[in-house]
PDB file of N, CA and C in Angstrom:
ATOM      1  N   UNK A   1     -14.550 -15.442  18.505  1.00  0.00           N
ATOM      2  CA  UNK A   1     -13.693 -16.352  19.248  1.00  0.00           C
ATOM      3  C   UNK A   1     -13.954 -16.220  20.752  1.00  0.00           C
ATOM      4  N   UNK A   2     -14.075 -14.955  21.414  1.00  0.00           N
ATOM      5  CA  UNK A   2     -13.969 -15.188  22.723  1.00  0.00           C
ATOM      6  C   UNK A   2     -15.771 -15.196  23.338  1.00  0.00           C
ATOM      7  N   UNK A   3     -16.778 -15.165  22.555  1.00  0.00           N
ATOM      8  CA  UNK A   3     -17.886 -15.673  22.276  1.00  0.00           C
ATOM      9  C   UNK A   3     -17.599 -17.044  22.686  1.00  0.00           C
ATOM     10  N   UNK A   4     -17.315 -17.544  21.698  1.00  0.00           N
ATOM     11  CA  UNK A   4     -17.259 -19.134  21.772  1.00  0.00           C
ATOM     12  C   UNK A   4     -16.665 -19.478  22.903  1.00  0.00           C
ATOM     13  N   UNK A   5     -15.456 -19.239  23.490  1.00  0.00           N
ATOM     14  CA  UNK A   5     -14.831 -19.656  24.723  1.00  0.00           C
ATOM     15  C   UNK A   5     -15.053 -19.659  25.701  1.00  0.00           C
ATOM     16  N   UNK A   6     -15.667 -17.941  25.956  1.00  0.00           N
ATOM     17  CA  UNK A   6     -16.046 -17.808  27.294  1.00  0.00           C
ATOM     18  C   UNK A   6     -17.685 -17.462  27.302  1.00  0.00           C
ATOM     19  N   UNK A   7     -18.231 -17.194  26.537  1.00  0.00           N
ATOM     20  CA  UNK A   7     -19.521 -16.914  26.290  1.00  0.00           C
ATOM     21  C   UNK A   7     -19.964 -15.252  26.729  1.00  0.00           C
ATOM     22  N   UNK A   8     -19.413 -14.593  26.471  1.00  0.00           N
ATOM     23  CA  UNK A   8     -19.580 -13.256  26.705  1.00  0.00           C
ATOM     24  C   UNK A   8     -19.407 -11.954  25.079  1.00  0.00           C
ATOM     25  N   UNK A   9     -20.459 -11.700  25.613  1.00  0.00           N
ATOM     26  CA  UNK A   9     -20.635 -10.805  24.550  1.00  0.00           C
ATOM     27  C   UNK A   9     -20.672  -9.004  24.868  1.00  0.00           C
ATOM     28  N   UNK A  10     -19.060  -8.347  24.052  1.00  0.00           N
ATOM     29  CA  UNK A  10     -19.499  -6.962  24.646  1.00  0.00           C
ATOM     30  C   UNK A  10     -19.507  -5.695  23.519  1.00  0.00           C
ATOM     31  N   UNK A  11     -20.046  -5.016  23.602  1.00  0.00           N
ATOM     32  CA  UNK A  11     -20.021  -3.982  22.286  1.00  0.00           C
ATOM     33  C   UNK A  11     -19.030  -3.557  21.984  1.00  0.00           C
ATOM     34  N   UNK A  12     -18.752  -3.303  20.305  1.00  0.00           N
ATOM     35  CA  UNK A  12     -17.455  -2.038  20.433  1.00  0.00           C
ATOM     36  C   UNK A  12     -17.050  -1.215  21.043  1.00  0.00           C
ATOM     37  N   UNK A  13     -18.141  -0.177  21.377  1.00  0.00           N
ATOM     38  CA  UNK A  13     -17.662   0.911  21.773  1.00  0.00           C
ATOM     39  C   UNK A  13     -17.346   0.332  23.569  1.00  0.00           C
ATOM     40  N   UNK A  14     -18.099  -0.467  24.080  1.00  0.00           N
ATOM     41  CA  UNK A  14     -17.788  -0.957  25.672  1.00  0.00           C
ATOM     42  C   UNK A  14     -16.102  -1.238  25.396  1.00  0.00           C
ATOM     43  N   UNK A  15     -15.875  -2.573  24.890  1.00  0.00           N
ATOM     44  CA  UNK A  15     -14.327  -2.596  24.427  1.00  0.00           C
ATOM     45  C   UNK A  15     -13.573  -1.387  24.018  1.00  0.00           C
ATOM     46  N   UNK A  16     -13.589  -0.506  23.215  1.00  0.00           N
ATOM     47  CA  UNK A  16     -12.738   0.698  22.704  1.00  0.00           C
ATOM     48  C   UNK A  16     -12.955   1.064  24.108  1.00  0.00           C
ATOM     49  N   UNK A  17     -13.890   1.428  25.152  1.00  0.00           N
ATOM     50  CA  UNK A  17     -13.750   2.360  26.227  1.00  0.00           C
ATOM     51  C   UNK A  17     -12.996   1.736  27.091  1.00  0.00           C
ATOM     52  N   UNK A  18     -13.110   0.229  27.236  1.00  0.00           N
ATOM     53  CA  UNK A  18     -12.598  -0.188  28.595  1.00  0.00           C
ATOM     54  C   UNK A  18     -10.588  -0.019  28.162  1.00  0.00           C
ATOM     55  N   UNK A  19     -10.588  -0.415  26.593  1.00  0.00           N
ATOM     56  CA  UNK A  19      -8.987  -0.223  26.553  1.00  0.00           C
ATOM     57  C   UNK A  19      -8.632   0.923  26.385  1.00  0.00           C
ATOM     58  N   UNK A  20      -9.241   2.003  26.484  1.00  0.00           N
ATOM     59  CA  UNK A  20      -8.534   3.591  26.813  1.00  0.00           C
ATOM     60  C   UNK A  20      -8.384   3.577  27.764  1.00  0.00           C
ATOM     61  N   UNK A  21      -9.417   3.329  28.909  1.00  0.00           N
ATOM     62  CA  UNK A  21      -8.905   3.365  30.300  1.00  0.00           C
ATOM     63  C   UNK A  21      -7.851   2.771  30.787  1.00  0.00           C
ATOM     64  N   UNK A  22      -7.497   1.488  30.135  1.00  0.00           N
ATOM     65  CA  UNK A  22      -6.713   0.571  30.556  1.00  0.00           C
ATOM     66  C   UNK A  22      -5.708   1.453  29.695  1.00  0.00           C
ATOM     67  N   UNK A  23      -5.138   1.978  28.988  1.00  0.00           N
ATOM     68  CA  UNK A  23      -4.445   3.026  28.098  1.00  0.00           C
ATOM     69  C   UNK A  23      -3.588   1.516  26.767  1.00  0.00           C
ATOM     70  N   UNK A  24      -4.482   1.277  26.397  1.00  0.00           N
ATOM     71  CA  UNK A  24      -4.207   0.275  25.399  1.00  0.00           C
ATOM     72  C   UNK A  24      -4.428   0.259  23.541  1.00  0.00           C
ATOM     73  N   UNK A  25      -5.449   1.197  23.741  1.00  0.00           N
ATOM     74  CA  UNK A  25      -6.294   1.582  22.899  1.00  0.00           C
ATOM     75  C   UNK A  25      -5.281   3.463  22.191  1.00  0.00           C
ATOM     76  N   UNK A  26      -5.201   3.032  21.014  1.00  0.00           N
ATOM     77  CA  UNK A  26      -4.843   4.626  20.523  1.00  0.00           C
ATOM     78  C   UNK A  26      -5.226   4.897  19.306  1.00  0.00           C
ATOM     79  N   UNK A  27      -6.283   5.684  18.894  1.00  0.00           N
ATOM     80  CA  UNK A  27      -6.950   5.939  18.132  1.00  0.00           C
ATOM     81  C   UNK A  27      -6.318   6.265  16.845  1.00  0.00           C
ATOM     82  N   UNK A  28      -6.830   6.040  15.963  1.00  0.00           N
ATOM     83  CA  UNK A  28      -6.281   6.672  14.149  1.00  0.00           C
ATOM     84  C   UNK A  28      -5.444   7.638  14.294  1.00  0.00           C
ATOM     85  N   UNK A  29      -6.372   9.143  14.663  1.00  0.00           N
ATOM     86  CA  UNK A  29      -5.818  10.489  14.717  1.00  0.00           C
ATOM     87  C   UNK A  29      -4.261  10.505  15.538  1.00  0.00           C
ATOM     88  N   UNK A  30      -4.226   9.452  16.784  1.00  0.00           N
ATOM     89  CA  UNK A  30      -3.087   9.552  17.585  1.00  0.00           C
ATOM     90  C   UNK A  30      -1.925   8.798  16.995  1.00  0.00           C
ATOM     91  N   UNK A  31      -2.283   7.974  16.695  1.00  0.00           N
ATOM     92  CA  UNK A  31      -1.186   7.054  15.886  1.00  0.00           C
ATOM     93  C   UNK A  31       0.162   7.526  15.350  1.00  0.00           C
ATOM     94  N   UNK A  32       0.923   7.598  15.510  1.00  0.00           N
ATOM     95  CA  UNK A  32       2.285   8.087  14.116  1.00  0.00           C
ATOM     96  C   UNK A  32       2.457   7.272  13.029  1.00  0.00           C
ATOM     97  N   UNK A  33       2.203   8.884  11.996  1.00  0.00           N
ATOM     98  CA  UNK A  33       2.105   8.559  10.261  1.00  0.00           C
ATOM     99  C   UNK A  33       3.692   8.424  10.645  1.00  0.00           C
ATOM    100  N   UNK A  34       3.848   7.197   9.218  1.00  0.00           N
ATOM    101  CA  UNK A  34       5.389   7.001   9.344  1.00  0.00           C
ATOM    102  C   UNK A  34       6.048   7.957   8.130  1.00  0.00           C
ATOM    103  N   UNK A  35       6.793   8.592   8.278  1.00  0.00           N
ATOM    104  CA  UNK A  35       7.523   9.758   7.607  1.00  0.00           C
ATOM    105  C   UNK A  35       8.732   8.766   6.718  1.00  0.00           C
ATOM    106  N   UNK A  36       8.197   8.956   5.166  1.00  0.00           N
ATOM    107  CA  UNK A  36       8.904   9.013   4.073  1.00  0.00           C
ATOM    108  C   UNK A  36      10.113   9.968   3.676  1.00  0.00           C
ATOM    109  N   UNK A  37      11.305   9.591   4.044  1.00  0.00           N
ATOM    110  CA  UNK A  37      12.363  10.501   2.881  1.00  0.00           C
ATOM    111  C   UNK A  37      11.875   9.896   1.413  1.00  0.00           C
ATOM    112  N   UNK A  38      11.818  11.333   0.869  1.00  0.00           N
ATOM    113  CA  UNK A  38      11.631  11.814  -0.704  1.00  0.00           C
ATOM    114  C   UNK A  38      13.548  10.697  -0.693  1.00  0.00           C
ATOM    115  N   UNK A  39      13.077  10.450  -2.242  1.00  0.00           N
ATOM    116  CA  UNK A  39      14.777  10.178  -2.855  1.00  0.00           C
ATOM    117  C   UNK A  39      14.985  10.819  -3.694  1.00  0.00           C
ATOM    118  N   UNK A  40      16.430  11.469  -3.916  1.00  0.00           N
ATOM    119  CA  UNK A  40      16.228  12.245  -5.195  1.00  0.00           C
ATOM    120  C   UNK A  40      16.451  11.747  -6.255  1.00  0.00           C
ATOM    121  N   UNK A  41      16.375  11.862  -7.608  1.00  0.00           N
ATOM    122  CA  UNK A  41      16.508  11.538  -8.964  1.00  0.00           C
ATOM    123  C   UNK A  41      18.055  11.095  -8.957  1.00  0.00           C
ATOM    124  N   UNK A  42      18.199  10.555 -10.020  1.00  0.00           N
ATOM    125  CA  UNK A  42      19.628  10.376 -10.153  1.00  0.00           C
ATOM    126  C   UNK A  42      20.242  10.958 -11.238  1.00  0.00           C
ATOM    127  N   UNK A  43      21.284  11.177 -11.570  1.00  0.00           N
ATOM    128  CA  UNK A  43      22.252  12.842 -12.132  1.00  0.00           C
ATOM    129  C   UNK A  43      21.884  12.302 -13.316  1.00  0.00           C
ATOM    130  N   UNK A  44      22.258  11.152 -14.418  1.00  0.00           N
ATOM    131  CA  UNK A  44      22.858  11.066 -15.402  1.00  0.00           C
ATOM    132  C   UNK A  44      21.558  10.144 -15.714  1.00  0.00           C
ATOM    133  N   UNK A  45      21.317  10.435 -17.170  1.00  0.00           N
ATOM    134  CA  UNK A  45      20.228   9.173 -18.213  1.00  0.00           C
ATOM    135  C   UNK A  45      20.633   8.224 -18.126  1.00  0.00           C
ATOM    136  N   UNK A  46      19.693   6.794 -17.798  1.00  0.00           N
ATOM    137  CA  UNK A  46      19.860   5.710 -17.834  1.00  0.00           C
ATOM    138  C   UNK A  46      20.550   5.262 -16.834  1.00  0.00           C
ATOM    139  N   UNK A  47      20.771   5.957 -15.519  1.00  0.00           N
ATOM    140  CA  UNK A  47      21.598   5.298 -14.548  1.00  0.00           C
ATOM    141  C   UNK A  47      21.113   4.481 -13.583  1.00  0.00           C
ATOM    142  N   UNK A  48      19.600   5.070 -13.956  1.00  0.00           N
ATOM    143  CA  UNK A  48      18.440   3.954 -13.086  1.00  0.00           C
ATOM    144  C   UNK A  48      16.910   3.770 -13.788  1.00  0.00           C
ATOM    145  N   UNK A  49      16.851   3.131 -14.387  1.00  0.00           N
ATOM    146  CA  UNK A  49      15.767   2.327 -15.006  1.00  0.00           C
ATOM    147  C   UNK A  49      15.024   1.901 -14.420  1.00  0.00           C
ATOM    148  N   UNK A  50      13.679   2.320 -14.079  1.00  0.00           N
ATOM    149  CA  UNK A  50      12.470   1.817 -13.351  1.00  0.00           C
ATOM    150  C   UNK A  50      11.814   1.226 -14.609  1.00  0.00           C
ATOM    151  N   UNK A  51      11.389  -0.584 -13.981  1.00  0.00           N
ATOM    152  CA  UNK A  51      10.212  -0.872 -14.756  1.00  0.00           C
ATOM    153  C   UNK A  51       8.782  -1.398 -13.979  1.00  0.00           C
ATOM    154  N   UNK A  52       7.561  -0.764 -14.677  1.00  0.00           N
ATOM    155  CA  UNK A  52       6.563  -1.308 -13.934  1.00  0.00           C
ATOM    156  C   UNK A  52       5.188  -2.093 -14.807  1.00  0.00           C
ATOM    157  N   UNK A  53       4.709  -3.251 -14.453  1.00  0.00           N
ATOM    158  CA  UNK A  53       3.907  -3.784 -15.231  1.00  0.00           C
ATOM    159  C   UNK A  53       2.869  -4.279 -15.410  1.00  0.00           C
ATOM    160  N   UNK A  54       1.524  -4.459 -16.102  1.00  0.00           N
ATOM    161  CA  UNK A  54       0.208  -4.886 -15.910  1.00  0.00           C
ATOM    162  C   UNK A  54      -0.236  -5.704 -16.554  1.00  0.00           C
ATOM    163  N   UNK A  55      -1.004  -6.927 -15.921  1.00  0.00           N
ATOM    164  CA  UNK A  55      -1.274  -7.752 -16.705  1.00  0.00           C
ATOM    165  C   UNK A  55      -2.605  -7.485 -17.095  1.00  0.00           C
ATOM    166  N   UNK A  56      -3.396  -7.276 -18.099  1.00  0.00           N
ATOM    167  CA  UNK A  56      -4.500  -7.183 -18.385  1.00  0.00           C
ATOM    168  C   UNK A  56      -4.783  -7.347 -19.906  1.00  0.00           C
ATOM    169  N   UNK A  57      -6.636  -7.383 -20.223  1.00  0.00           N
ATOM    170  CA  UNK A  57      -6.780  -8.103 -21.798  1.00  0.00           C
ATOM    171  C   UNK A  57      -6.829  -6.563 -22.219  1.00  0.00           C
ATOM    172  N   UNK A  58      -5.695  -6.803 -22.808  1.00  0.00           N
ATOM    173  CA  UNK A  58      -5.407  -5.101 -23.658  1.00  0.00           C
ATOM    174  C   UNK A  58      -6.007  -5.704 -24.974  1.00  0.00           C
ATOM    175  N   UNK A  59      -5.848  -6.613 -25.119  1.00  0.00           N
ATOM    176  CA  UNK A  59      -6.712  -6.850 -26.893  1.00  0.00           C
ATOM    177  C   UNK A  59      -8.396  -7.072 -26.646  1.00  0.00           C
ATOM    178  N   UNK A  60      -8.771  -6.601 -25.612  1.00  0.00           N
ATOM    179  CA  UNK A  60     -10.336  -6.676 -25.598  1.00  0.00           C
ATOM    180  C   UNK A  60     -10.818  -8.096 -25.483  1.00  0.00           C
ATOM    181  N   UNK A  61     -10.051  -9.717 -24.612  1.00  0.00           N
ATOM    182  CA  UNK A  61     -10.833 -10.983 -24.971  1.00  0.00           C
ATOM    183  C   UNK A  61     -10.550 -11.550 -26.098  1.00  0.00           C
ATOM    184  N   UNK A  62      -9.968 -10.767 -27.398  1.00  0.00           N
ATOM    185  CA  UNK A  62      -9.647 -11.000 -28.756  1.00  0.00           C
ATOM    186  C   UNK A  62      -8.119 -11.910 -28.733  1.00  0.00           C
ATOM    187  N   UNK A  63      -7.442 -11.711 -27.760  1.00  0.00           N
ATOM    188  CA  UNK A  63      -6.784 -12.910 -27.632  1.00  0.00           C
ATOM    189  C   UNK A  63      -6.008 -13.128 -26.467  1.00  0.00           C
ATOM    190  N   UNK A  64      -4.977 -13.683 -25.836  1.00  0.00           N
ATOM    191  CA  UNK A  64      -4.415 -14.195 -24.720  1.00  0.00           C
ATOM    192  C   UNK A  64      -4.653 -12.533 -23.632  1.00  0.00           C
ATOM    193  N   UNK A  65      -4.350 -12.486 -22.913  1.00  0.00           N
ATOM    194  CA  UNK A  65      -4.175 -11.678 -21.831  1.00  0.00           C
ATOM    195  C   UNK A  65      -1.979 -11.287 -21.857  1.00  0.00           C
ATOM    196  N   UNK A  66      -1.970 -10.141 -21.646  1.00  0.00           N
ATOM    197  CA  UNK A  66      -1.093  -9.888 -22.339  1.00  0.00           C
ATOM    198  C   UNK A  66      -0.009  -8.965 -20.831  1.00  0.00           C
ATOM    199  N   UNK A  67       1.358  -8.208 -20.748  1.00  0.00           N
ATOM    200  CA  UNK A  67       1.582  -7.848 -20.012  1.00  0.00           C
ATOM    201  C   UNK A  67       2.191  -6.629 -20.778  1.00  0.00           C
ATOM    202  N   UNK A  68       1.795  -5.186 -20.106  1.00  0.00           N
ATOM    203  CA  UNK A  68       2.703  -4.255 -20.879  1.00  0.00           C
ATOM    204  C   UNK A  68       3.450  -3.661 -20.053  1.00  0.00           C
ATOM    205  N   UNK A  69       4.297  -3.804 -20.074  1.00  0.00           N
ATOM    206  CA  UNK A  69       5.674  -3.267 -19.435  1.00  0.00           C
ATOM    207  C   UNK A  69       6.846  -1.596 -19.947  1.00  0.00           C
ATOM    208  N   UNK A  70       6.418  -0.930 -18.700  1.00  0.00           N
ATOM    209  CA  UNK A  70       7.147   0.346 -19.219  1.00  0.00           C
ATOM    210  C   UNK A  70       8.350   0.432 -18.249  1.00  0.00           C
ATOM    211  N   UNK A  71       9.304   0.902 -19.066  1.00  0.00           N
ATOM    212  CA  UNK A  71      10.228   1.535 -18.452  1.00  0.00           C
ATOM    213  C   UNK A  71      11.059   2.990 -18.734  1.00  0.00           C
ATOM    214  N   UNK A  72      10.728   3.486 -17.213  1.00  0.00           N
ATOM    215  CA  UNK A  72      11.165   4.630 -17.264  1.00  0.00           C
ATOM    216  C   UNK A  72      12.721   5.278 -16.905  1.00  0.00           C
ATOM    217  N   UNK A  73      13.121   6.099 -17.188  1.00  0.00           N
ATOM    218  CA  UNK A  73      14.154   6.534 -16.819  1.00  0.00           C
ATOM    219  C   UNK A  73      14.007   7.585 -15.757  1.00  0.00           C
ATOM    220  N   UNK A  74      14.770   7.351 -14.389  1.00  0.00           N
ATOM    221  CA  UNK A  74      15.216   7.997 -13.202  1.00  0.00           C
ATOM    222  C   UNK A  74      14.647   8.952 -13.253  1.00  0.00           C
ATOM    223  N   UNK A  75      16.339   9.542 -14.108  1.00  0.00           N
ATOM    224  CA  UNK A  75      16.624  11.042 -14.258  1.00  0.00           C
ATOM    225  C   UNK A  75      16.014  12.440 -14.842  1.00  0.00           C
ATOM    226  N   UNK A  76      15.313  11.494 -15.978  1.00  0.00           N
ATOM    227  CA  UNK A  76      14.186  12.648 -17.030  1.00  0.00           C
ATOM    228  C   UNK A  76      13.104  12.468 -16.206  1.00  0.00           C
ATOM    229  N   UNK A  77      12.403  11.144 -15.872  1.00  0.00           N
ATOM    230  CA  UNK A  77      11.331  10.334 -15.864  1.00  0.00           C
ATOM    231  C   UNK A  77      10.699  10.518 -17.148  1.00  0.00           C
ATOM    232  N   UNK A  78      11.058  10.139 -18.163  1.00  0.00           N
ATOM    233  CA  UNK A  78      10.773   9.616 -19.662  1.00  0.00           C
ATOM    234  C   UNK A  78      10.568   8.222 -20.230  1.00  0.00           C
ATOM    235  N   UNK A  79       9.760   7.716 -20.764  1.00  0.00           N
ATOM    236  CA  UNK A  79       9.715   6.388 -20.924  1.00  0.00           C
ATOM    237  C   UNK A  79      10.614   6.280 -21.635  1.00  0.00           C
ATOM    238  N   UNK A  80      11.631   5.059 -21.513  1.00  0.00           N
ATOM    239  CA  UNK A  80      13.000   4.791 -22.716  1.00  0.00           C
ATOM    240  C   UNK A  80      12.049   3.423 -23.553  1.00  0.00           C
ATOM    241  N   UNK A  81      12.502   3.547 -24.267  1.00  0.00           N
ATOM    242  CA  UNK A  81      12.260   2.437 -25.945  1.00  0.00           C
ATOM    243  C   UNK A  81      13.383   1.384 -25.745  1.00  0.00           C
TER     244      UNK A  81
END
């Protein structure tokens, strides 16, 4: 884009240097990882039901494309039926 506009062409690393100087630029390593709270489980069976699901040819092409769906429980983390 700025090729096309203004007709100037400058390397990565020229750009990465000129916006450190300019203090614009902050590298991977500097960045802040964003910090996850853990959640904890919940007390009692069945009080929270996670379901998660995939669509894929579980019958091998042999017929429709299919979705299998599990759901787990919270508290054990056990698949419930």
């Amino acid at each position: 884009m700025v090729i096309e506009l203004h007709r100037i062409s400058v390397a990565k690393d020229t750009l990465r240097q000129w916006m450190t100087e300019a203090g614009i630029w902050i590298s991977r390593r500097e960045r802040k990882k964003r910090v996850f709270q853990p959640r904890g489980r919940r007390d009692c069976f069945g009080e929270l039901v996670q379901i998660d699901g995939a669509h894929h040819w579980w019958l091998e092409k042999r017929g429709a494309k299919c979705a299998l769906l599990v759901y787990i429980d919270d508290a054990t983390g056990r698949s419930v039926r």
